[in-house]
Protein backbone atom coordinates (compact mmCIF):
# COMPACT_ATOMS: atom_id res chain seq x y z
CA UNK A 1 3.82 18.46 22.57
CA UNK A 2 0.80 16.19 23.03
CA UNK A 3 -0.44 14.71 20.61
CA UNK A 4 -4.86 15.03 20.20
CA UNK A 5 -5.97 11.37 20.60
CA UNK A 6 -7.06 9.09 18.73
CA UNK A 7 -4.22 9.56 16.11
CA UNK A 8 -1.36 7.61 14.06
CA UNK A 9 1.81 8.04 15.67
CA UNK A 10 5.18 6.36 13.71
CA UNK A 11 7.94 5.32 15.47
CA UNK A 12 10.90 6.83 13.36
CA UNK A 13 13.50 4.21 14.17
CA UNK A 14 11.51 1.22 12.80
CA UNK A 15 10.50 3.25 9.96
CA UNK A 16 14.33 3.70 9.01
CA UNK A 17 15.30 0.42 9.69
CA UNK A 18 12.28 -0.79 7.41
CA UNK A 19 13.56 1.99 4.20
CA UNK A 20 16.54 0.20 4.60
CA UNK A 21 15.58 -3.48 5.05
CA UNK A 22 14.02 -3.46 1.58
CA UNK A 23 16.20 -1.48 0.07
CA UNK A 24 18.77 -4.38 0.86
CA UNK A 25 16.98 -6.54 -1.58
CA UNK A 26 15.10 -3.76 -3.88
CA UNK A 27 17.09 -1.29 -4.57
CA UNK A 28 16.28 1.91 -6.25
CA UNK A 29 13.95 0.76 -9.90
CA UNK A 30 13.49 -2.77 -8.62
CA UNK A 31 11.16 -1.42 -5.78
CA UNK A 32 8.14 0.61 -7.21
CA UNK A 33 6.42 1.63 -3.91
CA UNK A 34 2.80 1.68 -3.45
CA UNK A 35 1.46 5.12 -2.19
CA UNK A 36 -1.78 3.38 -1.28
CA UNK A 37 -0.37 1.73 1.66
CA UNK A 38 0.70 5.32 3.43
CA UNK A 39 -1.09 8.10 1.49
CA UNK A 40 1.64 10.87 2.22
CA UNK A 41 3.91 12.49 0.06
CA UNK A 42 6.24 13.15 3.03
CA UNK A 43 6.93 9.39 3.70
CA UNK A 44 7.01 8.86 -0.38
CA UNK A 45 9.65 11.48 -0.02
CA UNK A 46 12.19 9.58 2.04
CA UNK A 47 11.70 6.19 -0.04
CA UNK A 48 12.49 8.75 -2.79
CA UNK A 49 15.28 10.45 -0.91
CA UNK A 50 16.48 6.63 -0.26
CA UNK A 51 16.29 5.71 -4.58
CA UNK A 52 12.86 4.59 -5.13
CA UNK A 53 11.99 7.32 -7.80
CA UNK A 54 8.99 5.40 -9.35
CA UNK A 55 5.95 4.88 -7.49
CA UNK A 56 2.64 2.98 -7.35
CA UNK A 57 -1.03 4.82 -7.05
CA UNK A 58 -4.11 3.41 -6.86
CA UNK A 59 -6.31 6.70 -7.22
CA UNK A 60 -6.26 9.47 -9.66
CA UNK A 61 -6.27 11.67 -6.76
CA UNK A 62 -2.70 10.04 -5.24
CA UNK A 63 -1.31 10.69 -9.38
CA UNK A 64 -1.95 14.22 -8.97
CA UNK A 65 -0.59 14.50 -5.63
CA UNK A 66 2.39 12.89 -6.27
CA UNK A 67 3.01 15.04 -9.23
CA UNK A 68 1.76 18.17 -7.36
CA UNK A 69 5.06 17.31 -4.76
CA UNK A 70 7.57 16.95 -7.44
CA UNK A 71 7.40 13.04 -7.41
CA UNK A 72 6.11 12.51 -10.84
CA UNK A 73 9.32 10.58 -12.40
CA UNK A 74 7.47 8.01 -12.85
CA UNK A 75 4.19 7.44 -11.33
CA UNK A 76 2.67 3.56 -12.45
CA UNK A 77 -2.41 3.58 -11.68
CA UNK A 78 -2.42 -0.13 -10.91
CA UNK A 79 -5.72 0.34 -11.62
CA UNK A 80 -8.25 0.32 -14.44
CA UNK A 81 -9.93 3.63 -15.34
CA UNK A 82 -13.23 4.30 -17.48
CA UNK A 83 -14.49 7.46 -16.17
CA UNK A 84 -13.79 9.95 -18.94
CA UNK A 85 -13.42 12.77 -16.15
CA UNK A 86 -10.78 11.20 -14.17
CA UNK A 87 -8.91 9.79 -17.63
CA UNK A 88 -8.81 13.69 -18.39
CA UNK A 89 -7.63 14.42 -15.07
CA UNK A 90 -4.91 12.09 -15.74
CA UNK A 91 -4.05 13.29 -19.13
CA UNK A 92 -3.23 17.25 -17.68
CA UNK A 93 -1.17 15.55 -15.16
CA UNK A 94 2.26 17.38 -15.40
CA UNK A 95 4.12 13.77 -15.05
CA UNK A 96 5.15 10.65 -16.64
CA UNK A 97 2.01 8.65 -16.29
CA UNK A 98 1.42 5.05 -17.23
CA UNK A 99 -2.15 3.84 -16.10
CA UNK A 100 -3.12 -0.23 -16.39
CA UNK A 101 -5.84 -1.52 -18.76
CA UNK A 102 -7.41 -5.10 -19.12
CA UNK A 103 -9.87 -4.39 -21.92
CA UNK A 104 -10.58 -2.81 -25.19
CA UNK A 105 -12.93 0.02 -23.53
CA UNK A 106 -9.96 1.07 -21.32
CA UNK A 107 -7.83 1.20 -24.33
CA UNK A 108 -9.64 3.31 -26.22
CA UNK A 109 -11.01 5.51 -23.70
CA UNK A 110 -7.02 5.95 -22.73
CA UNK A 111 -6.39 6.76 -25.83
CA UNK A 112 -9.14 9.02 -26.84
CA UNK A 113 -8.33 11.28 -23.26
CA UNK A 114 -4.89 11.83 -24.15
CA UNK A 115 -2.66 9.45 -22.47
CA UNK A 116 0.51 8.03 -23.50
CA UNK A 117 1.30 5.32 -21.94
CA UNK A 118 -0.18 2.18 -20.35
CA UNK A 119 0.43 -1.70 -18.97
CA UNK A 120 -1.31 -4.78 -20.16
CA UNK A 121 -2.82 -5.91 -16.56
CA UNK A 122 -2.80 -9.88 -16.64
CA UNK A 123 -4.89 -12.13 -14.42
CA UNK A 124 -2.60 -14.22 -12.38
CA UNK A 125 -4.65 -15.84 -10.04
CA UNK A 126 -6.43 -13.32 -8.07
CA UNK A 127 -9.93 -13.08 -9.17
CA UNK A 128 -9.88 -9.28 -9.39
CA UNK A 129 -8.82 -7.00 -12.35
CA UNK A 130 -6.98 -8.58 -15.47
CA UNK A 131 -7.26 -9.84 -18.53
CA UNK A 132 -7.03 -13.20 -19.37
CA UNK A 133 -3.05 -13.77 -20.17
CA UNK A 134 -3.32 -15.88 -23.51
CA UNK A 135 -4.93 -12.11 -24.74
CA UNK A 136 -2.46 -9.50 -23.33
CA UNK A 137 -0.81 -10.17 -26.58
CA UNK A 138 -4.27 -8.62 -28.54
CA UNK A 139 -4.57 -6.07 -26.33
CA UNK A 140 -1.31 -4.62 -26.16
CA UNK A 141 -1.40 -4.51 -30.72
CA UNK A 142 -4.92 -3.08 -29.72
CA UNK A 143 -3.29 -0.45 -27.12
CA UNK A 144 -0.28 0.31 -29.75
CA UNK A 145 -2.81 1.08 -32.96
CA UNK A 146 -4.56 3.58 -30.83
CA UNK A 147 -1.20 5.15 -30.89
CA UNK A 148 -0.20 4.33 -26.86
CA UNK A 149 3.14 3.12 -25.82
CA UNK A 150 2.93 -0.23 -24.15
CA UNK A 151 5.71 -0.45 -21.51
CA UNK A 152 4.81 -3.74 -20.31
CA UNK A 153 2.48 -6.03 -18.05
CA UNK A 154 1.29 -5.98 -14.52
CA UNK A 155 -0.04 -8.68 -12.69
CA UNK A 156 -0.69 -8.64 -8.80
CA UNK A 157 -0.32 -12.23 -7.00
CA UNK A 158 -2.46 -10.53 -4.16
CA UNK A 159 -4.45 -14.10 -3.46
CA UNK A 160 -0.67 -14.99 -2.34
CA UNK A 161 0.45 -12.06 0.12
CA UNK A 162 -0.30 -14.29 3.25
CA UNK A 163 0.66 -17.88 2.45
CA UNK A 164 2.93 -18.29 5.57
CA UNK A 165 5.19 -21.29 4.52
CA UNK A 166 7.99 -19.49 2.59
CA UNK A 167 8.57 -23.05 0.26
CA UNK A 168 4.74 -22.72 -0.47
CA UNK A 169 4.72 -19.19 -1.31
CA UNK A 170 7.70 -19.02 -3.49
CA UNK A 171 6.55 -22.49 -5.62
CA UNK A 172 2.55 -20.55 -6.27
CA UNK A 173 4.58 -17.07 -6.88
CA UNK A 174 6.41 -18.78 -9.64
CA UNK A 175 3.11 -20.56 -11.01
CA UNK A 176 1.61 -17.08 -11.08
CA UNK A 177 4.31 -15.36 -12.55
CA UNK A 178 4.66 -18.22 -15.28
CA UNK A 179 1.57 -16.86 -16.21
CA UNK A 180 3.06 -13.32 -16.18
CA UNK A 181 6.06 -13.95 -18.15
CA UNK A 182 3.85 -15.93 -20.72
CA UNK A 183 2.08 -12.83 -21.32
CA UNK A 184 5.18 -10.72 -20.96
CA UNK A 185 6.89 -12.09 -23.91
CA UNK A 186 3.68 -11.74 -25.88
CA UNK A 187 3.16 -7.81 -25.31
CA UNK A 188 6.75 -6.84 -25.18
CA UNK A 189 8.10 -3.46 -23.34
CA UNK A 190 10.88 -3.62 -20.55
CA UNK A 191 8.71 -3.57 -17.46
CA UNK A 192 7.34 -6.42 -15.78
CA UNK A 193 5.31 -5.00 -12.66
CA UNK A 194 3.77 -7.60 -9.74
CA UNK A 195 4.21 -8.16 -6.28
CA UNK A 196 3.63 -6.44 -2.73
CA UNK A 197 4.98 -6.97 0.85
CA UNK A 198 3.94 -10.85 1.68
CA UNK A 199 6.02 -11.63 -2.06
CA UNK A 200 8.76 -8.32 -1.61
CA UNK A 201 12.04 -11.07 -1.38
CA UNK A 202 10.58 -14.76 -2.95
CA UNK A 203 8.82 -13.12 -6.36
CA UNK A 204 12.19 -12.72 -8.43
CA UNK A 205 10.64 -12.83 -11.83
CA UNK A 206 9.19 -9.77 -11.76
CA UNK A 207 11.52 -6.43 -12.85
CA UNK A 208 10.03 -4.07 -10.03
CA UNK A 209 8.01 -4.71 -7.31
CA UNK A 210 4.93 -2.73 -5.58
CA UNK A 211 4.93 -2.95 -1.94
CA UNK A 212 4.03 -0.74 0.19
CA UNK A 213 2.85 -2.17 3.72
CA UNK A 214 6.12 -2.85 4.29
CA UNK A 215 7.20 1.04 5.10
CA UNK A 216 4.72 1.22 8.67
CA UNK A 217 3.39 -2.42 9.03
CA UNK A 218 0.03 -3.84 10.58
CA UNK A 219 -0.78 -6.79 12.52
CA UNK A 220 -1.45 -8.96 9.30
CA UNK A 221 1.64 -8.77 7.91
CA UNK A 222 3.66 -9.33 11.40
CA UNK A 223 2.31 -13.26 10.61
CA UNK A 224 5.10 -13.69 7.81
CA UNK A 225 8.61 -13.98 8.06
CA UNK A 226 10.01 -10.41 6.59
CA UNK A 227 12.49 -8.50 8.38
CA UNK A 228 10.35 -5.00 8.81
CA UNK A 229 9.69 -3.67 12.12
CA UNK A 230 5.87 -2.42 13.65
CA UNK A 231 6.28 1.66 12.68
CA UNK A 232 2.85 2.38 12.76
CA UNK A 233 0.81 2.36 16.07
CA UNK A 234 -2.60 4.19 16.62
CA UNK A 235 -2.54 6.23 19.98
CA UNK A 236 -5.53 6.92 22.45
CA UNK A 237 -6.15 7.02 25.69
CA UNK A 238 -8.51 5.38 28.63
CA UNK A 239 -11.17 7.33 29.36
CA UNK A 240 -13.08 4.61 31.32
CA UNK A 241 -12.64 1.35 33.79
CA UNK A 242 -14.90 -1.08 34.62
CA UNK A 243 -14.81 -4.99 36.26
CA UNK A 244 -11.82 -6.25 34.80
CA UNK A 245 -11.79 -4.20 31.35
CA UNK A 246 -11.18 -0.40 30.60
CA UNK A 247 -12.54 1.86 27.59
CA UNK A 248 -9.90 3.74 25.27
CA UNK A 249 -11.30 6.35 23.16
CA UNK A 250 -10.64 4.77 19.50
CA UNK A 251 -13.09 2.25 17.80
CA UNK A 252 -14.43 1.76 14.03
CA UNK A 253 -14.35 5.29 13.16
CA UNK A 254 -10.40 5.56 13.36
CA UNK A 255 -9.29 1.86 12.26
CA UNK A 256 -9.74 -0.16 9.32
CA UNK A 257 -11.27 -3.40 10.57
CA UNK A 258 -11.61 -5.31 7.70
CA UNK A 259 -8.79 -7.48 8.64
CA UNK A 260 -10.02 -7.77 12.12
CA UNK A 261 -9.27 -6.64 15.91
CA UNK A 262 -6.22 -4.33 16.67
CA UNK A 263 -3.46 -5.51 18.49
CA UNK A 264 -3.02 -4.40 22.25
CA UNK A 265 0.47 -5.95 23.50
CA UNK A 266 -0.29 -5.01 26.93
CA UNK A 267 -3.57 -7.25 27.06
CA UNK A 268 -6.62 -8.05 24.52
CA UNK A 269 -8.95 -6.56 22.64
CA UNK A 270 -12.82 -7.43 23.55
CA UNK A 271 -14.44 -5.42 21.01
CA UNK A 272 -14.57 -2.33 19.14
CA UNK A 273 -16.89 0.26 19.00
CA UNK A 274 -17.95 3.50 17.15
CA UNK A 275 -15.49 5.71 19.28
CA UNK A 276 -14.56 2.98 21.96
CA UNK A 277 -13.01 0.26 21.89
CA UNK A 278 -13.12 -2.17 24.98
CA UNK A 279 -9.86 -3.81 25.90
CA UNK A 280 -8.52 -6.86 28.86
CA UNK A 281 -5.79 -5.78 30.13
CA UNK A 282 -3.00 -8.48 30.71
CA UNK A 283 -2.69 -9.02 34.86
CA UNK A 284 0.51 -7.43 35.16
CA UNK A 285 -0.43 -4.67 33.20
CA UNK A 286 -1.03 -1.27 35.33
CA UNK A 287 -3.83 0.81 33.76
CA UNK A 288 -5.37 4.53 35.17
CA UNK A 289 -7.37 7.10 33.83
CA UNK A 290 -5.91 8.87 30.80
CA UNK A 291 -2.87 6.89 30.43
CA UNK A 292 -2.11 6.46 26.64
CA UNK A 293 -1.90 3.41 24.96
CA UNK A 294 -0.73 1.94 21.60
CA UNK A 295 -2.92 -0.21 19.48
CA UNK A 296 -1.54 -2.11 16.30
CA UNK A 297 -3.83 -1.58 13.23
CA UNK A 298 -4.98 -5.10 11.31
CA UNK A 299 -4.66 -3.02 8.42
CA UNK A 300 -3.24 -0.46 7.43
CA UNK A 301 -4.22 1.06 4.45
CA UNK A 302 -7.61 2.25 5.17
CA UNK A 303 -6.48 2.87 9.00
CA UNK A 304 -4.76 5.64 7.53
CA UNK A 305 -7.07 6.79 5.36
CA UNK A 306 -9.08 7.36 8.19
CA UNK A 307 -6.37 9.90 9.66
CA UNK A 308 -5.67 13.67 8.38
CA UNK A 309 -1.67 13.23 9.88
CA UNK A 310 0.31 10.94 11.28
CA UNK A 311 3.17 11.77 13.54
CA UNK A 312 6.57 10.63 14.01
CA UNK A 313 8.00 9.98 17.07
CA UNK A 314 10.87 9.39 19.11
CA UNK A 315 9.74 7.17 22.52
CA UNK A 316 7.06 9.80 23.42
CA UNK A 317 8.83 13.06 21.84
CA UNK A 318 7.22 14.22 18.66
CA UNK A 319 10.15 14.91 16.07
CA UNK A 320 7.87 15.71 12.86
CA UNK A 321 4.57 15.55 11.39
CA UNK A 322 3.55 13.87 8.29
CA UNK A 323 0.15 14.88 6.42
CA UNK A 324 -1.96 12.39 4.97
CA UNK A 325 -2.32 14.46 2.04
CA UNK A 326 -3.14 11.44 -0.88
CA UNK A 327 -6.34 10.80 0.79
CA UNK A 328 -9.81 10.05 -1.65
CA UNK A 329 -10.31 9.42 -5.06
C-alpha cells in the first residue's frame, strides 16, 4: 500500500536489533522505558513482550493509556503534578501508579487525591525539576506521614545525555549520581530511578534506567557512541524542482525542530518551511517529481507527537501500523 505523505515510517529491522541491543545491557526491571520518546502502546508492547514490564510517562494522559492497554504493572510520572484534576485522574487509574514529587505542595496534594505511592525527585545537576538532595530525606518523612509509600528517588542527569567523550560522561554521571545515592540512602525504598539514552550503558549506579530514544533514534543521538540503529525516518515526497534544489512536502508542521535541521543522507537540508522543506541534493543523487524520500528527525519526541501513526516497514513494503495513541496531556 502507499503510504499518505508526510508520515513516520519505522524500519522494523533496526527497531529489533535496537529491543535487543539494550536489552543486552538492561534487561527486563533494570530498563524502565520512557513512553514519551514513542507515544504508542503498540511499540511499548514489544519492549513489554521483550521483559520491560515497568514503564516511564511523562503525561497523565500516557498513565491512562498505558493502563487502558493492559500495561499498567508498573507505570513510574517522572513528573511533578499539582493540578488537583489530573492528580484525581491519576488516583482512578486502574494501575500501579507511582508519580514524582520535589515539594511539600506535591506531597500533600498526592496525598489528599488518593495516591499511594510516589519518588523523592532529586536535583542532580540539571536545572529543571528536583529538590535540593540534602532535603529528599524531609520530604520523603513528609511524603510517609501523609500516609504515601515512598519507593525511592529519581534524579534525571539530562544536562549529561550528549557529552560525547565516553571518559567525560561516565566521570560527571558518577558526580551526579553521588548526589543521587546521597539522597538515596537518606529516603530509603528499593528503587533508584535516573538515566536516558546518552547515559543507557556508563550510569551503573542507578537500579533502573529511563530511556527511551533509544527504541527509533534521531539525528542527535546518532552523535554518541551507542550501538542502536536509525528506525525512525519521516517520509515525503518532491513535489517541486528548481536551480539546483527541489521542494519535498514536509516542513515545521510535521517535525520537531527544536534540535535543529533533519537529516537528508542523499544531500542537505537548506531550510524548512511550514509544509516545505527545501533540500540540496548531493551531485550524484538522481531526483524527479514525486519520488519519495527519507528525512532523519533531530528529535524525536515531539516529531512524533506531531504524527497520528507511524508505520513499519520492510524496504518499501508496509508490514504493520502503529497508532500514536499516548499523544497530549
Amino acid at each position: 500500500m502507499a503510504i499518505p505523505v508526510p508520515a513516520l515510517v519505522v524500519d522494523v529491522h533496526a527497531l529489533d536489533h535496537n529491543i535487543r541491543a539494550i536489552g543486552e545491557t538492561l534487561p527486563g526491571p533494570r530498563l524502565r522505558p520512557h513512553v514519551k520518546a514513542f507515544k504508542s502502546t503498540a511499540l511499548a508492547r514489544r519492549l513489554a513482550d521483550a521483559g520491560h514490564r515497568a514503564f516511564t510517562c511523562a503525561t497523565v494522559r500516557e498513565v491512562e493509556g498505558m493502563a487502558a492497554a493492559g500495561l499498567g504493572d508498573d507505570l513510574l510520572l517522572a513528573n511533578e503534578v499539582l493540578d488537583r484534576t489530573q492528580l484525581q485522574r491519576l488516583a482512578n487509574v486502574d494501575a500501579l501508579v507511582t508519580i514524582a514529587v520535589d515539594s511539600d505542595e506535591a506531597v500533600d496534594r498526592a496525598a489528599a487525591a488518593g495516591l499511594s505511592n510516589v519518588l523523592i525527585d532529586v536535583n542532580v545537576g540539571l536545572p529543571r525539576c528536583g529538590i535540593a538532595p540534602g532535603d529528599a530525606g524531609r520530604l520523603a518523612d513528609r511524603a510517609r506521614s501523609a500516609g504515601l509509600e515512598v519507593r525511592g528517588v529519581m534524579g534525571y542527569e539530562g544536562h549529561l545525555m550528549m557529552v560525547e567523550e565516553r571518559s567525560k560522561r561516565i566521570h560527571l554521571v558518577e558526580k551526579a549520581m553521588t548526589l543521587l545515592l546521597d539522597a538515596a540512602a537518606q529516603v530509603g525504598g528499593d528503587i533508584i530511578s535516573a538515566g536516558g539514552t546518552g547515559t543507557y550503558d556508563t550510569n551503573t549506579w542507578a537500579s533502573e534506567i529511563q530511556a527511551g530514544t533509544f527504541l527509533l533514534g534521531d539525528s542527535q543521538y546518532q552523535r554518541l557512541d551507542l550501538p542502536f540503529r536509525q528506525a525512525i525516518f519521516l517520509e515525503c515526497s518532491i513535489l517541486s524542482k528548481g536551480d539546483g534544489y527541489v521542494v519535498a512536502n514536509a516542513g515545521l508542521k510535521a517535525l520537531g525542530m527544536d534540535h535543529g535541521d533533519p537529516l537528508w543522507p542523499e544531500g542537505q537540508v537548506l531550510f524548512c518551511s511550514d509544509e516545505h522543506i527545501t533540500l540540496v541534493p548531493s551531485p550524484e543523487q538522481a531526483t524527479e517529481l514525486d519520488q519519495r524520500i527519507r528525512l532523519v528527525p533531530a528529535h524525536l519526541d515531539p516529531t512524533v507527537a506531531r504524527h497520528e501513526t507511524m508505520w513499519v516497514v520492510d524496504g518499501t513494503e508496509v508490514v504493520d501500523e502503529f497508532p500514536v495513541d499516548l499523544r497530549h496531556w
